[in-house]
N, C-alpha and C. Protein backbone atom coordinates (compact mmCIF):
# COMPACT_ATOMS: atom_id res chain seq x y z
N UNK A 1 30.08 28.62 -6.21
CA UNK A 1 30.76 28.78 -4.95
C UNK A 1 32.11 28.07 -5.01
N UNK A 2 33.50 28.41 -4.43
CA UNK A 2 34.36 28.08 -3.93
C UNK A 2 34.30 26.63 -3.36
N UNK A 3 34.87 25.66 -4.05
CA UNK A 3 35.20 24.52 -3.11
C UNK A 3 35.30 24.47 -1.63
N UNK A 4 36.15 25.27 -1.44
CA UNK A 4 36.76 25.10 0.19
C UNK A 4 35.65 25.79 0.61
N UNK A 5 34.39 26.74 0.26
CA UNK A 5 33.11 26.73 1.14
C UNK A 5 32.37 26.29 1.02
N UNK A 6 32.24 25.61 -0.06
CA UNK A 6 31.08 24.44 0.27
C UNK A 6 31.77 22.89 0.89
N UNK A 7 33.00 23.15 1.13
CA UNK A 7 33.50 21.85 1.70
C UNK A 7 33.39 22.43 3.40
N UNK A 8 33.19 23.74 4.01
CA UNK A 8 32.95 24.22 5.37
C UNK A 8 31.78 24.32 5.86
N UNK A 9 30.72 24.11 4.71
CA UNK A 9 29.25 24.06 4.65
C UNK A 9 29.22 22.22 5.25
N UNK A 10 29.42 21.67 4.52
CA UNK A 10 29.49 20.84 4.69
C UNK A 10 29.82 20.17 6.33
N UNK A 11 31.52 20.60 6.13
CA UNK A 11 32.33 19.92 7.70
C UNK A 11 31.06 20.15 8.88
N UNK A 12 30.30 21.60 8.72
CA UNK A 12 29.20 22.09 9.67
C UNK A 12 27.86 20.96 9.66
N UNK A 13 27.39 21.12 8.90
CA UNK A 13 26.40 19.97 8.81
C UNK A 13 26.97 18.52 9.28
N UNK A 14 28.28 18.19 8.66
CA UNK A 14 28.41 16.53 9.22
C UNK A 14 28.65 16.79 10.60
N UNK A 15 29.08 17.89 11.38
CA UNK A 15 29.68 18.02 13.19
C UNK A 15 28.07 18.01 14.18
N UNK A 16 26.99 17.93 13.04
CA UNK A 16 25.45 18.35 13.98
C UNK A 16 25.45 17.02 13.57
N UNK A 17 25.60 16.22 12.12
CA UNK A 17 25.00 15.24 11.99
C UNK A 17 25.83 14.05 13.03
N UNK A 18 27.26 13.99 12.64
CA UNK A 18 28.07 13.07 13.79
C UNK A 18 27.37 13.14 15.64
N UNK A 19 26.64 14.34 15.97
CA UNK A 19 26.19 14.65 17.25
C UNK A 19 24.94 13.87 17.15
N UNK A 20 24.45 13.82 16.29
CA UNK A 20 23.38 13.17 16.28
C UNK A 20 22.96 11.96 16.03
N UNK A 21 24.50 11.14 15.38
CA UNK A 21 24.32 10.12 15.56
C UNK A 21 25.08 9.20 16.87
N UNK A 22 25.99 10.02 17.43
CA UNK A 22 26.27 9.43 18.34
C UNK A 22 25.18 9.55 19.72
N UNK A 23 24.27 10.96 19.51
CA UNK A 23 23.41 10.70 20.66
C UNK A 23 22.33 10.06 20.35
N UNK A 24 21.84 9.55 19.23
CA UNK A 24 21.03 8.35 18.40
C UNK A 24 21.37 6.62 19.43
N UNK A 25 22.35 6.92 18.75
CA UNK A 25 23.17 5.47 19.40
C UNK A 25 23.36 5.47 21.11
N UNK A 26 23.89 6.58 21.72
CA UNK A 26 23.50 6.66 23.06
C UNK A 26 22.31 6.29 23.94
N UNK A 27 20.99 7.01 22.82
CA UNK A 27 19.70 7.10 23.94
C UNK A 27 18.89 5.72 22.92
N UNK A 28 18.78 5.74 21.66
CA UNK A 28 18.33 4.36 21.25
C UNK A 28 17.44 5.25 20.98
N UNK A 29 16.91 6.23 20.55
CA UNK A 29 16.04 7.02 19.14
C UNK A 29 16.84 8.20 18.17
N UNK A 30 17.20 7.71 17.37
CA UNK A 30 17.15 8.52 15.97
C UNK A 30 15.77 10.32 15.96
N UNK A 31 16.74 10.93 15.64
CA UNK A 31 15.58 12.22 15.53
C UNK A 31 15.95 13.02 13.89
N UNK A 32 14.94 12.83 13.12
CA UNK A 32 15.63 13.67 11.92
C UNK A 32 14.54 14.91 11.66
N UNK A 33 13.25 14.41 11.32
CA UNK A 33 11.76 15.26 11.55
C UNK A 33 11.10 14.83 12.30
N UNK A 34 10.73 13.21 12.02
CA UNK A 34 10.02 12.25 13.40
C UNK A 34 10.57 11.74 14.20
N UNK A 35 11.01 11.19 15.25
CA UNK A 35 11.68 10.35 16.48
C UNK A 35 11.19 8.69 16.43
N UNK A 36 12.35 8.48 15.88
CA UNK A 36 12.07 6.97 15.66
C UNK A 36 13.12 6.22 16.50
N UNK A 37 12.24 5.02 17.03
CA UNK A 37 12.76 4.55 18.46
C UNK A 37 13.59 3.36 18.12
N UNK A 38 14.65 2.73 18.79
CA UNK A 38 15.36 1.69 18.05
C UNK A 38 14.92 0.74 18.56
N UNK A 39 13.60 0.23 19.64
CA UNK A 39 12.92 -1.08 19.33
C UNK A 39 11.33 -0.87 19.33
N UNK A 40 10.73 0.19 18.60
CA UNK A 40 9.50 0.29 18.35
C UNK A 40 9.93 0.08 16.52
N UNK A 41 11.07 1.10 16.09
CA UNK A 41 10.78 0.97 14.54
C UNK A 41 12.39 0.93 14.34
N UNK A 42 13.12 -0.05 14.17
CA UNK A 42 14.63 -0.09 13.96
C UNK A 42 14.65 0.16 12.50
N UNK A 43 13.81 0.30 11.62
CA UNK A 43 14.30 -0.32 9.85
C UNK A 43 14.66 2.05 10.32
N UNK A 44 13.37 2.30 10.61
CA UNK A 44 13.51 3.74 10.46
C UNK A 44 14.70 4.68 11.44
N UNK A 45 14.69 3.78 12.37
CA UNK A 45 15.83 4.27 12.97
C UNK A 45 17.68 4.21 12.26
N UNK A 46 17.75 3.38 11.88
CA UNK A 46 19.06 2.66 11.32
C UNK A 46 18.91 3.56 9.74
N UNK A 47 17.90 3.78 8.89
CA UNK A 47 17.68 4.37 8.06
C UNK A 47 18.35 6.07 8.36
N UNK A 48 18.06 6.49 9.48
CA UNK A 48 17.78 8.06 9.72
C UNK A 48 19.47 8.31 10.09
N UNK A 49 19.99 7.01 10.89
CA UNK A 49 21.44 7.10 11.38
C UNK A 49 22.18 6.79 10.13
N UNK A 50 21.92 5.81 9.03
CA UNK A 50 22.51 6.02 7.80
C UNK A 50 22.45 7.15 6.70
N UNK A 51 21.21 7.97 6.83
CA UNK A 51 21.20 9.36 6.15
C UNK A 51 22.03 10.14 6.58
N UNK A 52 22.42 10.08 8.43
CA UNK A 52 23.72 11.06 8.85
C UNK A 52 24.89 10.54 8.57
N UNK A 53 25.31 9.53 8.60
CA UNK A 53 26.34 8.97 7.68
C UNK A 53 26.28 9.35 7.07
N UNK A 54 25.73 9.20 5.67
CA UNK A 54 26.08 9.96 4.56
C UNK A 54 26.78 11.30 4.39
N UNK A 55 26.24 11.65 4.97
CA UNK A 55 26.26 13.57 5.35
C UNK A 55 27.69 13.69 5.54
N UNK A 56 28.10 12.63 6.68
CA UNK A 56 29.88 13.17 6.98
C UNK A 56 30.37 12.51 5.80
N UNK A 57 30.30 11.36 5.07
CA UNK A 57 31.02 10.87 3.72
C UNK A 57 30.82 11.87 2.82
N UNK A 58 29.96 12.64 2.22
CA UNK A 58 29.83 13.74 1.31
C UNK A 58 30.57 15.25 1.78
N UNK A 59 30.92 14.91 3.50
CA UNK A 59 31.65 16.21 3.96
C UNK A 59 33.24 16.16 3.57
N UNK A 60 33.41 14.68 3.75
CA UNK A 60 34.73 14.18 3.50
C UNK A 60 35.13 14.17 2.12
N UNK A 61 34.55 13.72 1.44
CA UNK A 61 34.55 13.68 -0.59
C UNK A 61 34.50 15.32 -0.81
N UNK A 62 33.73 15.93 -0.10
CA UNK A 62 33.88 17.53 -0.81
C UNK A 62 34.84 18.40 -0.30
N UNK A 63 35.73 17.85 1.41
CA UNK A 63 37.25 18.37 1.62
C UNK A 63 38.29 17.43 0.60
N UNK A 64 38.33 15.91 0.18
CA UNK A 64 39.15 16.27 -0.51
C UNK A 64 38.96 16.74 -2.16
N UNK A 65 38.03 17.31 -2.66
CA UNK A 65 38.14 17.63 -3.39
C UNK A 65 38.34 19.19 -3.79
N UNK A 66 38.26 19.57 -2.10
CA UNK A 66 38.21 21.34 -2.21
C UNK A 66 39.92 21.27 -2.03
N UNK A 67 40.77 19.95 -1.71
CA UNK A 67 42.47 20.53 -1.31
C UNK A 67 42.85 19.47 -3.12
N UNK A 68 42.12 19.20 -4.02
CA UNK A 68 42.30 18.73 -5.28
C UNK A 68 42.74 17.46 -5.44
N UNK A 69 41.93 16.58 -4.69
CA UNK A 69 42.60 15.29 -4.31
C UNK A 69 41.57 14.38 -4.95
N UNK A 70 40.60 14.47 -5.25
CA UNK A 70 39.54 13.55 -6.39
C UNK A 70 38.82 15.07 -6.80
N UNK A 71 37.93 13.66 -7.60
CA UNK A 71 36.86 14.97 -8.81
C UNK A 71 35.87 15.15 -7.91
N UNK A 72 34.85 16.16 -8.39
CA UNK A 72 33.62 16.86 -7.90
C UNK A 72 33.03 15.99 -7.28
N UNK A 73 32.17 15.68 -5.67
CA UNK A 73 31.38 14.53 -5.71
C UNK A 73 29.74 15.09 -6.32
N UNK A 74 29.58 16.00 -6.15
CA UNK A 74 28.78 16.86 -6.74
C UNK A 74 28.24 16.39 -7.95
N UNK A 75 29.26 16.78 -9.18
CA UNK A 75 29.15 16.36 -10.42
C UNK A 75 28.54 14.94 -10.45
N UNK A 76 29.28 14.35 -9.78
CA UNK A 76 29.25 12.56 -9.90
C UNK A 76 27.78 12.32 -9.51
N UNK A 77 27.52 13.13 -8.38
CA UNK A 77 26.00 12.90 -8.19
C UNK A 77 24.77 12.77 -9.03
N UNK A 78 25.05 14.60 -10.18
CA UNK A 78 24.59 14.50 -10.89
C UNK A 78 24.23 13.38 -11.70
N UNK A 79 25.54 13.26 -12.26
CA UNK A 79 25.32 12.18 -13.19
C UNK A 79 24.95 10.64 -13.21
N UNK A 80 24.93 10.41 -11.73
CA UNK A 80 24.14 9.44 -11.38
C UNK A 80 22.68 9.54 -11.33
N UNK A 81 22.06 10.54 -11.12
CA UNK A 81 20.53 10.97 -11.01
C UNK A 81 19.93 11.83 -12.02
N UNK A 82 18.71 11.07 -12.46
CA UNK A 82 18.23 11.72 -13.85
C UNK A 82 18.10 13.26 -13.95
N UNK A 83 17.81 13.13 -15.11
CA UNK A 83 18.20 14.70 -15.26
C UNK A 83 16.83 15.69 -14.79
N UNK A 84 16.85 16.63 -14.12
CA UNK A 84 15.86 17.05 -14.04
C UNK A 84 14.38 17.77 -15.52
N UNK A 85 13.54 17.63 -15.10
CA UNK A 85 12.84 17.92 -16.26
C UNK A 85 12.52 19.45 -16.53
């Protein structure tokens, strides 16, 4: 695939995930599959709001790399994580 669509794949996923962490932080539960509450289970809550983080940093690393401004984050991933068998 084209850089610049998997960097629009992306921008889409981080604009649900940014919604979700700001209404995380609003109501004080995290929702990803389970609903985790921020004073029944904070490790899982803060966990679920840092997985959507991620999401917009990997949206951001894969626009600039779709306008040629760093390398693949993709690749890099790879090669940080074993190889599949």
């Amino acid at each position: 695939m084209r850089p610049g669509t998997i960097a629009l794949v992306f921008w889409v996923l981080s604009a649900f995930a940014f919604y979700g962490i700001l209404n995380g932080l609003r109501t004080g539960h995290a929702q990803a599959v389970f609903v985790y509450w921020r004073d029944r289970n904070p490790g899982m809550y803060w966990m679920t709001i840092l997985g959507k983080a991620l999401v917009i940093g990997l949206a951001i690393a894969e626009t600039l790399y779709a306008f040629g401004l760093t390398g693949d984050p993709i690749a890099a991933l790879r090669s940080i994580l074993p190889p599949d068998r």
